[in-house]
C-alpha atoms as a PDB file:
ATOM      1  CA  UNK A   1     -35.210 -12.746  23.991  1.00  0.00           C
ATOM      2  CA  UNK A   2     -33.085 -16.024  22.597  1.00  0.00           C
ATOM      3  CA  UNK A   3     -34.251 -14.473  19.009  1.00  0.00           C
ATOM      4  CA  UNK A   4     -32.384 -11.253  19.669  1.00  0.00           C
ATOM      5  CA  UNK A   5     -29.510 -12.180  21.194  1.00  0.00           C
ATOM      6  CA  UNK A   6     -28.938 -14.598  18.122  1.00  0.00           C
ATOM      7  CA  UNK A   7     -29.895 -11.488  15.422  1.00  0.00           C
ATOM      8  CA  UNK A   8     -27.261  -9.282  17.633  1.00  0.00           C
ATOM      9  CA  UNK A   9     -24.218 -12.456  17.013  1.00  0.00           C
ATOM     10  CA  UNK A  10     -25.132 -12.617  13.769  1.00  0.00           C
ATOM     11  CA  UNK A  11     -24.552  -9.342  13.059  1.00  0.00           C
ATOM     12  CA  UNK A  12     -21.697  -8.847  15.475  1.00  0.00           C
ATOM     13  CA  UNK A  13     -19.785 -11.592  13.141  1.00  0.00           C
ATOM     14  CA  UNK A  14     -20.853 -10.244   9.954  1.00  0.00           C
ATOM     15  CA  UNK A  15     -19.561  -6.710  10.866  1.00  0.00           C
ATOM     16  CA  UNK A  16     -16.570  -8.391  12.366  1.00  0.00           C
ATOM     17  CA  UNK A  17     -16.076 -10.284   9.063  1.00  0.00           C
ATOM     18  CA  UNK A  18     -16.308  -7.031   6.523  1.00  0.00           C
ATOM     19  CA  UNK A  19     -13.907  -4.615   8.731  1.00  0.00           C
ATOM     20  CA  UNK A  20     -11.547  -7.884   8.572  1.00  0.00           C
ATOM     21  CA  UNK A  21     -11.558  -7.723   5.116  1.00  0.00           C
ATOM     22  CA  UNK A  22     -11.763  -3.955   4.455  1.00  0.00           C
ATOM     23  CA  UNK A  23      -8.691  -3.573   6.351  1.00  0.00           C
ATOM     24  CA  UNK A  24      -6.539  -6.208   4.545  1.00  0.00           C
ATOM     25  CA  UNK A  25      -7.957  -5.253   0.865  1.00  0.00           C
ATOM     26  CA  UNK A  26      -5.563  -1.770   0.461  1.00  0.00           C
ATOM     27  CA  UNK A  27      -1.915  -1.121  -0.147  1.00  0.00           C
ATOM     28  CA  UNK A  28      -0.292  -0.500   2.611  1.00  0.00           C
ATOM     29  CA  UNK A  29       3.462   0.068   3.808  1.00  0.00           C
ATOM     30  CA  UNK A  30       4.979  -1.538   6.204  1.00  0.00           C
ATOM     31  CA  UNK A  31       6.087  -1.681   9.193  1.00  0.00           C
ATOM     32  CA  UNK A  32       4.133   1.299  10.604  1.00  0.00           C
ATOM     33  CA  UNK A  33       6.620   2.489  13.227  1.00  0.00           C
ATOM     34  CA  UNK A  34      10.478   3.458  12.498  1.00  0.00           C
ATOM     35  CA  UNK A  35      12.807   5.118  14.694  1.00  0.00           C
ATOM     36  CA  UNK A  36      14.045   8.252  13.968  1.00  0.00           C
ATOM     37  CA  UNK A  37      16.835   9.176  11.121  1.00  0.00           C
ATOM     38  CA  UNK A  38      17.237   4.631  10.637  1.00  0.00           C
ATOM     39  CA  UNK A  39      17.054   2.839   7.834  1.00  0.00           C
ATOM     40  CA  UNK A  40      14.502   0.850   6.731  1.00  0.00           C
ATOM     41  CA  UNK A  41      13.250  -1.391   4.217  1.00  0.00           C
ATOM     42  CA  UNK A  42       9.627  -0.648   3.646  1.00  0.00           C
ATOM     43  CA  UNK A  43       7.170  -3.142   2.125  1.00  0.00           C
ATOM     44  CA  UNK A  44       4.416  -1.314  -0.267  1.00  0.00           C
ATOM     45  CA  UNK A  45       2.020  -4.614  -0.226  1.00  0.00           C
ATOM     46  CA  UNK A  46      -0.998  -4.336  -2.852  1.00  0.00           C
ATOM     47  CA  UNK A  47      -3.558  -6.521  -3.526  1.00  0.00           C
ATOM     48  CA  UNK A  48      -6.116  -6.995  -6.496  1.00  0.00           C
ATOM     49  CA  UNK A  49      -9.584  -5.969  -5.226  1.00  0.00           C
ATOM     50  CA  UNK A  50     -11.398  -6.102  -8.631  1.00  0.00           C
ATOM     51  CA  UNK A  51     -12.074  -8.720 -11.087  1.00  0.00           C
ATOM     52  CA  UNK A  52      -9.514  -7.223 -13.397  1.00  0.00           C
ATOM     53  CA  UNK A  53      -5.827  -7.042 -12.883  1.00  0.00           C
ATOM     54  CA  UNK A  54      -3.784  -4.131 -11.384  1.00  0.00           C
ATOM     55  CA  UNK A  55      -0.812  -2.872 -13.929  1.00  0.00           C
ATOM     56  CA  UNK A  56       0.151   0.115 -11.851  1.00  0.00           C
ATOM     57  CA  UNK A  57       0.865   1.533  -8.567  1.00  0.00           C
ATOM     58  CA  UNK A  58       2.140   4.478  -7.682  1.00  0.00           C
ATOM     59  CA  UNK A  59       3.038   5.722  -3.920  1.00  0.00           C
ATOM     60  CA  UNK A  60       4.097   9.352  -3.083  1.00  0.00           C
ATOM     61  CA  UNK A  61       6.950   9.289  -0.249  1.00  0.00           C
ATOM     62  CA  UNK A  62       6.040  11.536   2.477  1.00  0.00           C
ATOM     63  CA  UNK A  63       8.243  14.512   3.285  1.00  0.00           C
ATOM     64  CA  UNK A  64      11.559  13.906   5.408  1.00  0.00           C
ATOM     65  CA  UNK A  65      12.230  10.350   4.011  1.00  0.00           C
ATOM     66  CA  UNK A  66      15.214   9.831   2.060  1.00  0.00           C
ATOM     67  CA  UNK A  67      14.667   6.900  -0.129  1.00  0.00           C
ATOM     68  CA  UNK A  68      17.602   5.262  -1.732  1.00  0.00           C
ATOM     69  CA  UNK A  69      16.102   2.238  -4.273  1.00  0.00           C
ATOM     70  CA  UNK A  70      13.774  -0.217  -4.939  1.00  0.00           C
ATOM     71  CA  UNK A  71      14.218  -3.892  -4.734  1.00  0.00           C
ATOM     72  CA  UNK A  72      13.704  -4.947  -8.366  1.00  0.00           C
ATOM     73  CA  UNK A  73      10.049  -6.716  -9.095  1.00  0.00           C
ATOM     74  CA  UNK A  74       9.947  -9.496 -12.235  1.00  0.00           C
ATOM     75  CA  UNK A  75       7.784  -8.148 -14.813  1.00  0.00           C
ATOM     76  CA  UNK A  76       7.290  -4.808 -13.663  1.00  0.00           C
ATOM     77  CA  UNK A  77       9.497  -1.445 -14.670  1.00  0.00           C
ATOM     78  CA  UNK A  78       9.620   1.094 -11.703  1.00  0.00           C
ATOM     79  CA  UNK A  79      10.366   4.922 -12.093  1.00  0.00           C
ATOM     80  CA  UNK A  80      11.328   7.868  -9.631  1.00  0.00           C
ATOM     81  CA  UNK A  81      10.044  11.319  -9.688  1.00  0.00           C
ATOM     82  CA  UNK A  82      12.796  13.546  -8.480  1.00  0.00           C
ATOM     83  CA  UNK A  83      12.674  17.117  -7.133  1.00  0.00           C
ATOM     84  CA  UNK A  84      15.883  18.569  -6.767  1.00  0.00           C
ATOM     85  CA  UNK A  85      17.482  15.059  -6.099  1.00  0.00           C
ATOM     86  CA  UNK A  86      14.831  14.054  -3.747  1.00  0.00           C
ATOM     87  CA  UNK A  87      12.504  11.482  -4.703  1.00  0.00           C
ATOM     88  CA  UNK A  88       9.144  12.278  -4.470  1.00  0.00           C
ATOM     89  CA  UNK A  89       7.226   9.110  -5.758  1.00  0.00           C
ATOM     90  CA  UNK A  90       8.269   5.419  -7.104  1.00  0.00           C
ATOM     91  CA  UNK A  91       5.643   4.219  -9.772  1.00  0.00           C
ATOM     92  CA  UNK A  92       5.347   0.172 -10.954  1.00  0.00           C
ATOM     93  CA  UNK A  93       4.389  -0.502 -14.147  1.00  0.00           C
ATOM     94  CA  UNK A  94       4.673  -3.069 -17.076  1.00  0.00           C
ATOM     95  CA  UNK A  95       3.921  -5.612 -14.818  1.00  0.00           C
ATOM     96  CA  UNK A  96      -0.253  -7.707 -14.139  1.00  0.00           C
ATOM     97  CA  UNK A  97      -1.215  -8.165 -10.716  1.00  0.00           C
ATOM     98  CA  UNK A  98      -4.166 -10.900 -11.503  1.00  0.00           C
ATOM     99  CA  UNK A  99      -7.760 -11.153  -9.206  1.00  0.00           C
ATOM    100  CA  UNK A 100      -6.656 -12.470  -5.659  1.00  0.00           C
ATOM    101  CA  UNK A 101      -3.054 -12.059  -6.432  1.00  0.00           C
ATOM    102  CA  UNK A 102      -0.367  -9.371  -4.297  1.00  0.00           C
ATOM    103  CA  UNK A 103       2.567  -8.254  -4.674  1.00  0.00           C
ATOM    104  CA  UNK A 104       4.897  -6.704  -2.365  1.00  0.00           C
ATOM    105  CA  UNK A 105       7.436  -3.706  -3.802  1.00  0.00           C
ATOM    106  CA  UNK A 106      10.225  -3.171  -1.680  1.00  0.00           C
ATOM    107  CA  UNK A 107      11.771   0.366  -0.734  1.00  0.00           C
ATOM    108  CA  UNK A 108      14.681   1.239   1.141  1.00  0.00           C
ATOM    109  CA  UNK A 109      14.339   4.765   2.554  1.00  0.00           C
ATOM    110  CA  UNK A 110      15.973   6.727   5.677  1.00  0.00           C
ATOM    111  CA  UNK A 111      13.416   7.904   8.098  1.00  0.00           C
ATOM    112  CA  UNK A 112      12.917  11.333   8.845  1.00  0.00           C
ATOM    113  CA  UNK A 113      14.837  12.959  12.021  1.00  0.00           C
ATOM    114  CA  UNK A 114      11.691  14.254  13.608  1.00  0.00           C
ATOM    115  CA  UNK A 115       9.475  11.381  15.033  1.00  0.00           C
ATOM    116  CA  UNK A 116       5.507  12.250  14.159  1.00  0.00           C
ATOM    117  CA  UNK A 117       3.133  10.388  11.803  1.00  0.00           C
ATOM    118  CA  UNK A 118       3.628  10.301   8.035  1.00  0.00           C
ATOM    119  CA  UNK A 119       0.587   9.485   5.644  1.00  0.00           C
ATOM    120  CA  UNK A 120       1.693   7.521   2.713  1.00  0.00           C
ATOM    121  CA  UNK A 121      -0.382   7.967  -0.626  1.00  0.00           C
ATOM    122  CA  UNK A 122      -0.826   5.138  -2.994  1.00  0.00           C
ATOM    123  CA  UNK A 123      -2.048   5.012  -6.407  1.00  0.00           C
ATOM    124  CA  UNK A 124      -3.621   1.412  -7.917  1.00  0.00           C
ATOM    125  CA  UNK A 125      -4.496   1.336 -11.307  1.00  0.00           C
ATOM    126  CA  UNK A 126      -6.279  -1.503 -13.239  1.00  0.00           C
ATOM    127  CA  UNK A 127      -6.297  -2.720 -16.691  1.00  0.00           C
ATOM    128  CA  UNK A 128      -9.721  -0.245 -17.078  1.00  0.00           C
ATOM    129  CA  UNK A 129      -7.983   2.625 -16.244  1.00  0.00           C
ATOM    130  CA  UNK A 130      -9.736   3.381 -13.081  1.00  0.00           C
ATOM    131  CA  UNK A 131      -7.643   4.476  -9.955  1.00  0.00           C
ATOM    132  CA  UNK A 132      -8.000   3.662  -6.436  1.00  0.00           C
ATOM    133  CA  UNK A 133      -6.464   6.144  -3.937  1.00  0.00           C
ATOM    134  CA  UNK A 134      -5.167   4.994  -0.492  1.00  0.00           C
ATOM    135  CA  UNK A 135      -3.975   6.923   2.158  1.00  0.00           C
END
């Protein structure tokens, strides 16, 4: 019986350990509540996962918020995609994001005027061209 209680803390630890992990290795933006119609700086943080480095990110902005810049990054460019005035996307680039390095890319955005959840998509692209996709 002392043999399978040990086998079940083991594994209670180790699955414990890898959902720790999984759920700090993505981009994500922060903070993950904002009231209604304020304004916000959100932080897009993104880590290197891989072995290689990450020289792009890209993260769609979800319907209803306004975004009005970027904080500038050193070493990396940053473009818009605008439909009719209303920015749609900010992408990184230019810029190396080494193996068990982050950075953080600032926005500052207006939240929508309804309260409800938003999904944020991010794009992370490394020096192989392959693409990760978080939501």
């Amino acid at each position: 019986m002392r043999m399978v209680w040990l086998r079940v803390a083991a594994l209670s630890s180790l699955l414990m350990l890898v959902v720790a992990g999984t759920a700090w290795a993505h981009v994500v933006v922060s903070p993950e509540e904002v009231p209604a119609e304020e304004f916000e700086t959100l932080t897009v943080t993104v880590p290197t996962e891989k072995e290689i480095p990450t020289t792009e990110v890209r993260v769609e902005i979800p319907e209803g918020f306004t975004v009005f810049g970027v904080q500038p990054v050193p070493g990396w460019d940053y473009e818009f995609e605008e439909e009719g005035g209303v920015v749609k996307s900010v992408t990184w680039s230019g810029g190396e994001l080494e193996p068990r390095e982050f950075q953080q890319f600032l926005i500052g955005a207006q939240a929508p005027d309804k309260p409800g959840e938003y999904s944020w998509r991010a794009f992370q692209t490394y020096q192989d061209g392959s693409v990760v996709e978080w939501t």
